[in-house]
Protein backbone atom coordinates (compact mmCIF):
# COMPACT_ATOMS: atom_id res chain seq x y z
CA UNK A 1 65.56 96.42 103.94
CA UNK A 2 64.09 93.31 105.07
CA UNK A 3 63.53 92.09 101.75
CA UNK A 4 66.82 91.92 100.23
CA UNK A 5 70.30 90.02 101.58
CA UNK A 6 73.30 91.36 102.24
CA UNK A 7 75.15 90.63 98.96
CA UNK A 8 72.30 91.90 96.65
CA UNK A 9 72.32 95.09 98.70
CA UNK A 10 76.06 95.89 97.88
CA UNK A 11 76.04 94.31 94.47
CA UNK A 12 72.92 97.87 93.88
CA UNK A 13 75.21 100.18 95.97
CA UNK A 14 77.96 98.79 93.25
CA UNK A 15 75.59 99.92 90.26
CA UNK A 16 74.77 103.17 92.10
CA UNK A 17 78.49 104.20 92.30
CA UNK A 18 79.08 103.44 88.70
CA UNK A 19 75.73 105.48 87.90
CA UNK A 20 77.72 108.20 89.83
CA UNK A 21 81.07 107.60 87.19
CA UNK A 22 83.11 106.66 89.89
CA UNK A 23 85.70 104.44 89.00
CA UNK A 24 86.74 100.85 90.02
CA UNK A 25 89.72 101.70 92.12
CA UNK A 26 87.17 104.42 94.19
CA UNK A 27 84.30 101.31 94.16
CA UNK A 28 86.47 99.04 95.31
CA UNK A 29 87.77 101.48 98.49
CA UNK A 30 84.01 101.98 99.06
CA UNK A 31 82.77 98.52 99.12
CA UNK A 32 85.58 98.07 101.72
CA UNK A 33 84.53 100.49 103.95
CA UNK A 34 81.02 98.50 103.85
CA UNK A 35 82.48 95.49 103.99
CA UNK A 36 84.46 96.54 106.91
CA UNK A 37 81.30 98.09 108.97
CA UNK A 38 79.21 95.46 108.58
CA UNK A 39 81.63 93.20 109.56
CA UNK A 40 82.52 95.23 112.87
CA UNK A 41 79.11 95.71 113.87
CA UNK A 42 77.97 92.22 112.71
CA UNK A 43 74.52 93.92 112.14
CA UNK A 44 71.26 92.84 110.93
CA UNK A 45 70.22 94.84 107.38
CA UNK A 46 67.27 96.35 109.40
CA UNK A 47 69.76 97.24 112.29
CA UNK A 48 71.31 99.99 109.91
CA UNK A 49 68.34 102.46 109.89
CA UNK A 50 68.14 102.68 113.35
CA UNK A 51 71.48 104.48 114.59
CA UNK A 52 72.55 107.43 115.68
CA UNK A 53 75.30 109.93 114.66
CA UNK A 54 76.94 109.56 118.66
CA UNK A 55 76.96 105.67 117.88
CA UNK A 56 78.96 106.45 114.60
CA UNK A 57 81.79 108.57 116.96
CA UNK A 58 81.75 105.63 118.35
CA UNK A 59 82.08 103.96 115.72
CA UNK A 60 85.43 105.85 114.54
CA UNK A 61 87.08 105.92 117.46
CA UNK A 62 86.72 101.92 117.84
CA UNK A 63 88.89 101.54 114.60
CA UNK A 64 91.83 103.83 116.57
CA UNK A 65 93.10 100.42 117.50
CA UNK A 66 93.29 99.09 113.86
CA UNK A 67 93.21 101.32 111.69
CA UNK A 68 94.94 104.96 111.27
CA UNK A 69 93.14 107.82 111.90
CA UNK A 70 93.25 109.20 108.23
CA UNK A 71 91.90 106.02 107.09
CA UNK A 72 89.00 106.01 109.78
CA UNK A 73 88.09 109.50 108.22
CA UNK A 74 88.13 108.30 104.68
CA UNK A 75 85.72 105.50 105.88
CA UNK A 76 83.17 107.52 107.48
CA UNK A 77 82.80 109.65 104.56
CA UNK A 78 82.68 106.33 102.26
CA UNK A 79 80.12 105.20 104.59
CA UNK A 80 78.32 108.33 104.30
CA UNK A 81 77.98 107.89 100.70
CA UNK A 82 76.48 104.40 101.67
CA UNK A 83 73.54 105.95 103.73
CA UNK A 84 72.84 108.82 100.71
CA UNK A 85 72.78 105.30 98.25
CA UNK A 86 69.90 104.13 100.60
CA UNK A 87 68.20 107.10 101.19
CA UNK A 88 67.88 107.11 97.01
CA UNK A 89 66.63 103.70 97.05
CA UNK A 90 64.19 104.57 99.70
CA UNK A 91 65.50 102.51 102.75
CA UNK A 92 65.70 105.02 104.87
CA UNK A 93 66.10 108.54 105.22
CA UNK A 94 68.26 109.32 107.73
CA UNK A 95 72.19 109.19 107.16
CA UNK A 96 73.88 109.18 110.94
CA UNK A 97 77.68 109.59 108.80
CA UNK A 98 77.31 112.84 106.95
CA UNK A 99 78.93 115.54 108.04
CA UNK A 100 80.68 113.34 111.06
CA UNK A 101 83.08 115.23 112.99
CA UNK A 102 86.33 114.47 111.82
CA UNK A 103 88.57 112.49 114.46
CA UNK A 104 91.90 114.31 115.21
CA UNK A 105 95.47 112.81 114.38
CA UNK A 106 96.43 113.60 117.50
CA UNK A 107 95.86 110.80 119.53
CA UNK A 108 97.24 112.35 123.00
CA UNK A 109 93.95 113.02 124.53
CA UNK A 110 92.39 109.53 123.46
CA UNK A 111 95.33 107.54 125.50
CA UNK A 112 95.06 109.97 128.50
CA UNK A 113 91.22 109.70 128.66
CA UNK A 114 90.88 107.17 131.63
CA UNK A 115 88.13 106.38 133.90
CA UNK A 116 88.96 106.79 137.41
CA UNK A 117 87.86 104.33 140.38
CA UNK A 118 85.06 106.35 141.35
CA UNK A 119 83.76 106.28 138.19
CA UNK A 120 83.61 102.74 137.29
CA UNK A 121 82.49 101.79 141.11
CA UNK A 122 79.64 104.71 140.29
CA UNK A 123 78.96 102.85 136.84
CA UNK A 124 78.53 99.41 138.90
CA UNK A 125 76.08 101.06 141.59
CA UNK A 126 73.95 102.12 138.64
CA UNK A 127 73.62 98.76 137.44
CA UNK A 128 72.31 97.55 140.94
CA UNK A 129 69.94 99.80 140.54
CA UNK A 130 68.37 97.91 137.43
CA UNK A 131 67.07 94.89 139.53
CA UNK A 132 66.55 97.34 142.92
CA UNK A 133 63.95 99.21 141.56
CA UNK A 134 62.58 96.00 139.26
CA UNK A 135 63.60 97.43 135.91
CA UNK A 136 62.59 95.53 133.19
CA UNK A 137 65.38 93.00 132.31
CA UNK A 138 66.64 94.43 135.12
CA UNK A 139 68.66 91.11 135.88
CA UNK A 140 70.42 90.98 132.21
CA UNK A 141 71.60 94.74 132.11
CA UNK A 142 73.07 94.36 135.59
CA UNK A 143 75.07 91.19 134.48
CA UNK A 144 76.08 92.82 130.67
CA UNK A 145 77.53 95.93 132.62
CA UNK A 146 79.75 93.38 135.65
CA UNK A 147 80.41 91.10 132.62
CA UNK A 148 82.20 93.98 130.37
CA UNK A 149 83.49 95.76 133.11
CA UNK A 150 85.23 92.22 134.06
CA UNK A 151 86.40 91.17 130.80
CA UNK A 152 86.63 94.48 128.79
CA UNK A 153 85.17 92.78 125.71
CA UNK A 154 83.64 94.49 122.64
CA UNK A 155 80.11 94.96 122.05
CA UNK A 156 80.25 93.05 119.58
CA UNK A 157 81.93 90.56 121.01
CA UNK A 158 79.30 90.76 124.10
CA UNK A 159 76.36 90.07 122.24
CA UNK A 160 77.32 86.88 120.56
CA UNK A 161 78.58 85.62 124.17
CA UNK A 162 76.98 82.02 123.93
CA UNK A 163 75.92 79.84 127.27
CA UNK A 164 78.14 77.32 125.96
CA UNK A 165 81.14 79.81 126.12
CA UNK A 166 80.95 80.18 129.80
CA UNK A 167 82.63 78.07 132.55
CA UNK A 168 81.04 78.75 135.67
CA UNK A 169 82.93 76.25 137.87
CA UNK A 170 86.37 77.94 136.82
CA UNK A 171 84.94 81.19 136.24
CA UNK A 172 86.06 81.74 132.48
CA UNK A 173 84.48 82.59 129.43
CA UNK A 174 85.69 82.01 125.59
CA UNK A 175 84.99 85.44 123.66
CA UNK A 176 84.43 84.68 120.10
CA UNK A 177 86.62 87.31 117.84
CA UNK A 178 85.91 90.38 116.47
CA UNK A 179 83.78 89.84 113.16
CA UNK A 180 83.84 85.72 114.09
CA UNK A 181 87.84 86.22 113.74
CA UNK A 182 89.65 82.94 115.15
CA UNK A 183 92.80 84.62 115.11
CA UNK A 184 91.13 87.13 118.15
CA UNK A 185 89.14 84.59 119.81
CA UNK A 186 90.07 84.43 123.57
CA UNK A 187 89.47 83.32 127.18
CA UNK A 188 88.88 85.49 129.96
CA UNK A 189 88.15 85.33 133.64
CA UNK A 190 85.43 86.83 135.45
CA UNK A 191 84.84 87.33 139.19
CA UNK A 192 83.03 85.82 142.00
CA UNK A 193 80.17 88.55 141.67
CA UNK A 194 79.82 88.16 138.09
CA UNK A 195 79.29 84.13 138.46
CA UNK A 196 76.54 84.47 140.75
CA UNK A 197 74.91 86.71 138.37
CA UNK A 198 75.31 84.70 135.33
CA UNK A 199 74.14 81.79 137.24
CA UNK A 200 71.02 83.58 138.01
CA UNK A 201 70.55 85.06 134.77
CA UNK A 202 71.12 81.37 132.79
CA UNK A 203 68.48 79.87 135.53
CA UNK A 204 65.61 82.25 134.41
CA UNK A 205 65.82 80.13 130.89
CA UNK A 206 68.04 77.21 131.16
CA UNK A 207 67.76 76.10 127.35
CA UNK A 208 68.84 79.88 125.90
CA UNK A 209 71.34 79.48 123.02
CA UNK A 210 72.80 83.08 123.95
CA UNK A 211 73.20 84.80 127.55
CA UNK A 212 72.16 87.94 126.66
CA UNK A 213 68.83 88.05 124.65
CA UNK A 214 65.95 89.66 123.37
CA UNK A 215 62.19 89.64 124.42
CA UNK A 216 62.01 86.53 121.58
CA UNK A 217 64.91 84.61 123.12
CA UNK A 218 67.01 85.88 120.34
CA UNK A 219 70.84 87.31 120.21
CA UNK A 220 70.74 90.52 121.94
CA UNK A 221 71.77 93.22 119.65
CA UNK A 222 74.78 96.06 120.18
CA UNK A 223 72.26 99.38 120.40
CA UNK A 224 70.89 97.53 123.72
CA UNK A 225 73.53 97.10 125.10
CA UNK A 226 74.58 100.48 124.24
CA UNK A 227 71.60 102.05 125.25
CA UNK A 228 71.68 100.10 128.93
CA UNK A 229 75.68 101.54 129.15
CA UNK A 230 74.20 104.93 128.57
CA UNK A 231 71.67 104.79 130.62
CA UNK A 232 74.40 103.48 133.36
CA UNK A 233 76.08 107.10 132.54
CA UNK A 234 73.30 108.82 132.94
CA UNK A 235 72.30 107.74 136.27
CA UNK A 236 75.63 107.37 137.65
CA UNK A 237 76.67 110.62 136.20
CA UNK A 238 79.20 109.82 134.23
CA UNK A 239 79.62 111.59 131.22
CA UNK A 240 82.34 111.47 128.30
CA UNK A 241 82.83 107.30 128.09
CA UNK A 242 81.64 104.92 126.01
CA UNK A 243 81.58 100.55 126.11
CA UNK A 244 84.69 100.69 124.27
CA UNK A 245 86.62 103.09 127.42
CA UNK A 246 86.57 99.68 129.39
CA UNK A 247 89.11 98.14 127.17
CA UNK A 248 90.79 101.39 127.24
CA UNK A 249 91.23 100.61 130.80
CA UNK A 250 91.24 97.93 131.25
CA UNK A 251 94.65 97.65 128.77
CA UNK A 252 96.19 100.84 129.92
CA UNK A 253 96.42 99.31 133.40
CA UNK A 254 97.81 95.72 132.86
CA UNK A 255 100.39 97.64 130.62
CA UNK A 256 101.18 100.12 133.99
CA UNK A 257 101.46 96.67 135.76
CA UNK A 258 104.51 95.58 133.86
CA UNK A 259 102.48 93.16 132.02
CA UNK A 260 104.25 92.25 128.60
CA UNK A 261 102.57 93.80 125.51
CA UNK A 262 101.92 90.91 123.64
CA UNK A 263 99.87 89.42 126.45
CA UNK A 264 97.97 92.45 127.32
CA UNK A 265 97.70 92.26 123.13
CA UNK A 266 95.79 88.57 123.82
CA UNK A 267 93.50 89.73 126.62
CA UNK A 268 92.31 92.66 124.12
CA UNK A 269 92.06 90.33 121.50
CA UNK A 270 94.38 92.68 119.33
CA UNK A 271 95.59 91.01 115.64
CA UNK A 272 99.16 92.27 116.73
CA UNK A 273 100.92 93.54 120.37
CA UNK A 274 101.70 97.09 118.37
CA UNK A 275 98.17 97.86 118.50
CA UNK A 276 98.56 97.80 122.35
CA UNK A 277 101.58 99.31 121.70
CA UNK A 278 100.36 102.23 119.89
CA UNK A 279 97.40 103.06 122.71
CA UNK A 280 98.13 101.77 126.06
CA UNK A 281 101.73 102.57 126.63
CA UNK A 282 101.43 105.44 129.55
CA UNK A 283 103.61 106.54 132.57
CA UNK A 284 103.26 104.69 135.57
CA UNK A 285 102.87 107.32 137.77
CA UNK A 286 99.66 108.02 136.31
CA UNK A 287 97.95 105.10 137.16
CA UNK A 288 97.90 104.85 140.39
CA UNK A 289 93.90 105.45 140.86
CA UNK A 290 93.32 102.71 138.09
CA UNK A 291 95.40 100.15 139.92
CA UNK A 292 93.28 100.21 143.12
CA UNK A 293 90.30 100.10 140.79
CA UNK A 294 90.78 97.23 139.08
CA UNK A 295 92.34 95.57 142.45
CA UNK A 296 88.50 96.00 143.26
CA UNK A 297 87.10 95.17 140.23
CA UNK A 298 89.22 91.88 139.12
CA UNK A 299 89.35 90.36 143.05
């Protein structure tokens, strides 16, 4: 995979599907579904062999807030196809999409799923254990999990988090949009305990281009961060949540705040305030253990 770009990779997936007699209206909805994943994840070609069938749930579930839940099942099984192309061609043989669980229609239990206070404050402690017990890049994890659960930013968006983005003195931070999308770029704030930690992380190498890198100094990639959020579960025994539950909170409780939709919609970084509409509308009443959460959380 190393040896060939991007665009000569889909222009041989393009020949494969014709080899297969499919025809242009099905190649076109395929190459979309690529198109659409690889701009999403913003991976790396060798990046693609190395993930798991969880990640692709993942994945799915992600596009709830775009895209409808028919549509994310058409993809997967497009994308599917994708990984048996390169398992012909010999770039890998794994293929984390086939036979992916289908995601519901009913999107009831996705909206309801919330992580209570204990659970984030347990997610938090698990982070201080990274530097407590000298884990190695114990200082980064600790800051990437107080830095999401602050802002409530994709993974995506996480990893390209630059040291010029970040303004210590007022304690904000411009998050560059979803698949380098202008039209969901977006500042956000971060607390008091979350500056010190930056500050400390940026100190350990002053001239880094990104905050959050590799043993080379390069752009940390998403399955890190991932895997440190997972191992965050795992210690803090938290099971059932993924990166992308922050924003899940994080937009179900400014909406329970009264907050108007469209700037809940901005925070998010959503295209368009029905998104937000569609997933974070939820009784009140309900909320009341997120509130004091994020009254913790957001100080």
């Amino acid at each position: 995979m190393m040896n060939i770009s991007r665009e000569e990779l889909l222009v041989k997936y393009e020949e494969y599907l014709k080899s297969l007699g499919k025809s242009q209206q099905t190649i076109r909805s395929y190459k979309n579904a690529y198109n659409r994943f690889v701009r999403d994840t913003d991976f790396e070609l060798e990046d693609m062999v190395d993930i798991t069938q969880s990640w692709c749930l993942e994945y799915a579930n992600s596009l709830r807030e775009e895209i409808s839940v028919a549509t994310i099942n058409k993809h997967t099984k497009q994308l599917s196809s994708f990984y048996q192309f390169l398992n012909v061609k010999g770039y890998t043989n794994i293929n984390p999409f086939f036979r992916l669980p289908s995601l519901s229609n009913c999107d009831s239990e996705y909206k309801d799923k919330v992580m209570t206070n204990e659970q984030v404050k347990a997610l938090l402690k698990a982070s201080d254990t990274f530097e407590q017990e000298d884990w190695k890049n114990g200082l980064r994890d600790k800051t990437m999990m107080y830095l999401l659960m602050n802002i409530g930013t994709r993974i995506g968006e996480l990893s390209r988090v630059r040291v010029e983005d970040i303004d210590l003195e007022n304690k904000k931070i411009f998050i560059r949009g979803k698949g380098h999308n202008d039209n969901v770029s977006r500042f956000s704030n971060f607390n008091d305990t979350t500056k010190e930690l930056i500050e400390r992380l940026i100190a350990k190498k002053p001239n880094r281009k990104y905050l959050f890198t590799n043993y080379k100094g390069e752009q940390l990639n998403e399955q890190t961060i991932r895997k440190v959020w997972y191992k965050c579960c795992e210690i803090a025994n938290v099971e059932g949540f993924t990166p992308h539950s922050v924003r899940h909170m994080i937009g179900s409780t400014l909406v329970a705040k009264g907050v108007d939709l469209k700037k809940v919609a901005f925070v998010l970084g959503h295209n368009s305030w029905k998104t937000t509409e569609r997933y974070y509308v939820r009784p009140k009443e309900s909320m009341a253990d997120i509130l004091d959460n994020m009254a913790d959380i957001f100080e």
